[in-house]
C-alpha atoms as a PDB file:
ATOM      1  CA  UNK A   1       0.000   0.000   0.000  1.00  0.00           C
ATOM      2  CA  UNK A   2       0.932   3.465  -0.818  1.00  0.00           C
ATOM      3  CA  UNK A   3       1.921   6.250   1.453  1.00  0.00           C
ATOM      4  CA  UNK A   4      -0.661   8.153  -0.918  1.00  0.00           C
ATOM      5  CA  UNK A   5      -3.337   4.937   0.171  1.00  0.00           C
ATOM      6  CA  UNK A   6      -2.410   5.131   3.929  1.00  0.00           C
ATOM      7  CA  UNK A   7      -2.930   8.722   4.045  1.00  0.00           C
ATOM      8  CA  UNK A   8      -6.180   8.782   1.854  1.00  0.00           C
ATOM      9  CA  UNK A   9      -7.897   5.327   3.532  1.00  0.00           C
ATOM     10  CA  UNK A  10      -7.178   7.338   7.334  1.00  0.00           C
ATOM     11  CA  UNK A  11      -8.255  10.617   6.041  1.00  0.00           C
ATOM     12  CA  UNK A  12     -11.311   9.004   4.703  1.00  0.00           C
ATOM     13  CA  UNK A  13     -12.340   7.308   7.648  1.00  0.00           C
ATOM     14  CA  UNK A  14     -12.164  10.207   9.591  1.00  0.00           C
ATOM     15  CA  UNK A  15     -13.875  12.450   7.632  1.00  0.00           C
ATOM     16  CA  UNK A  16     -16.883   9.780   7.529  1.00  0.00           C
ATOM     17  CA  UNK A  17     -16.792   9.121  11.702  1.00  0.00           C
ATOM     18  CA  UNK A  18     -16.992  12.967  11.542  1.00  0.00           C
ATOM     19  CA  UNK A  19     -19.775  13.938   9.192  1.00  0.00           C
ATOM     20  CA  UNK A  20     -22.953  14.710  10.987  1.00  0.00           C
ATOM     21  CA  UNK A  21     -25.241  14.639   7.973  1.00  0.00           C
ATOM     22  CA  UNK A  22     -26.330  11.092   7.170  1.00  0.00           C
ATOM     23  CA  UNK A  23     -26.860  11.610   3.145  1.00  0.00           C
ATOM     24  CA  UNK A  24     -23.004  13.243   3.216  1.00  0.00           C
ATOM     25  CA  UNK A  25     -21.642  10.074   5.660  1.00  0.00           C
ATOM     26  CA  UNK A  26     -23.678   7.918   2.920  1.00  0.00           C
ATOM     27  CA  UNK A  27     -21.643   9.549  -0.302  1.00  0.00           C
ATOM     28  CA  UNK A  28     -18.466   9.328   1.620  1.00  0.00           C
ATOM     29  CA  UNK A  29     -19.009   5.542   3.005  1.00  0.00           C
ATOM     30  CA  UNK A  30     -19.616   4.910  -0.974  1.00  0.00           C
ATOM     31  CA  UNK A  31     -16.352   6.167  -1.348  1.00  0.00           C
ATOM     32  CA  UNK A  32     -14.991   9.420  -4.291  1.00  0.00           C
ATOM     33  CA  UNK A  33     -15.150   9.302  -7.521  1.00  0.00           C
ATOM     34  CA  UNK A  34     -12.177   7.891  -9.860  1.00  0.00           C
ATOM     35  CA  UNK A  35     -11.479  11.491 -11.377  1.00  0.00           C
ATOM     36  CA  UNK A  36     -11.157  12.563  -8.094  1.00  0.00           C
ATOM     37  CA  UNK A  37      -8.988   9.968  -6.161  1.00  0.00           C
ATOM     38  CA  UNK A  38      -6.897  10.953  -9.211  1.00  0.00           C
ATOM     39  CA  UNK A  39      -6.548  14.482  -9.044  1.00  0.00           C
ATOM     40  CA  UNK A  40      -5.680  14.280  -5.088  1.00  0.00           C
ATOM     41  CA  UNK A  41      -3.069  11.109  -5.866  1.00  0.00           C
ATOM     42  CA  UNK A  42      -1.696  12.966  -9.161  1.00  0.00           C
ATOM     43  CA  UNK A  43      -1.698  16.568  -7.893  1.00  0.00           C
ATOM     44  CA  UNK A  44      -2.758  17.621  -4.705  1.00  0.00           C
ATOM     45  CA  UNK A  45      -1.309  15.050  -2.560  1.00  0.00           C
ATOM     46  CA  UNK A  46       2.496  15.820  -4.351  1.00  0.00           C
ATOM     47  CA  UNK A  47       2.033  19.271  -3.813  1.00  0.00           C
ATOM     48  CA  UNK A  48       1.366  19.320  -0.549  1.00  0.00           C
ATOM     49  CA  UNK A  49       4.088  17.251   0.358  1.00  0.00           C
ATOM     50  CA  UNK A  50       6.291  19.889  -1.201  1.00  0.00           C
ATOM     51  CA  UNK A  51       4.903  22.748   0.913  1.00  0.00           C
ATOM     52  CA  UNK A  52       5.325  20.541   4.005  1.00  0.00           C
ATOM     53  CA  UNK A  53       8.558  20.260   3.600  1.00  0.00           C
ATOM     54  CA  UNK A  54       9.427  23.731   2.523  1.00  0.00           C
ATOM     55  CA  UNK A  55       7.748  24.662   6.096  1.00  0.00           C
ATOM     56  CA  UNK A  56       9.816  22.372   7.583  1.00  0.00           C
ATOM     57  CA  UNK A  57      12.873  23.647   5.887  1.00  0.00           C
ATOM     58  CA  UNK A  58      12.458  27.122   6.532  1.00  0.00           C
ATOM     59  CA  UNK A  59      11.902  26.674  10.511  1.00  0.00           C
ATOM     60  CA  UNK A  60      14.955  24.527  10.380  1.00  0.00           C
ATOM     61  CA  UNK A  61      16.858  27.191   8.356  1.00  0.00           C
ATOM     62  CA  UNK A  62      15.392  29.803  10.455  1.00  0.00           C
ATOM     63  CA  UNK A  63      16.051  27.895  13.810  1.00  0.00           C
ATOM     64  CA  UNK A  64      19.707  28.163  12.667  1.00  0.00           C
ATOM     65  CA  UNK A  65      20.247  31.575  12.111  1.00  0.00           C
ATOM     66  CA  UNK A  66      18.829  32.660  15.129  1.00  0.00           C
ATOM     67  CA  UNK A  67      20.797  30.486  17.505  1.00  0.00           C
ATOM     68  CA  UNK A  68      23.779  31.467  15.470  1.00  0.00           C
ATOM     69  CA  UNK A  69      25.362  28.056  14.360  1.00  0.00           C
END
């Protein structure tokens, strides 16, 4: 299973326990679309990875600098 999977499958769940409406809980237990399980595996899922870790890397960076190592 992939990281994108893992994250998706836990994100899903949650969003379902959640959801207070029981026609939205119903969509979601059905599960999203193809095009969209797509677009988050083929573009947003990849790009937020990148801005995670450009967060990261600036607090590091910026952690540095100010204790002066």
């Amino acid at each position: 299973m992939s990281l994108f999977e893992v994250v998706y499958e836990e994100w899903l769940q949650q969003q379902i326990h959640d959801e207070k409406s029981p026609r939205r809980r119903e969509l979601l237990q059905n599960g999203l679309g193809h095009g969209t399980v797509e677009f988050l595996r083929s573009i947003w899922f990849p790009v937020i990875a990148i801005w995670i870790t450009y967060i990261l890397n600036i607090k590091y960076v910026t952690s540095i600098t100010d204790t002066g190592i």
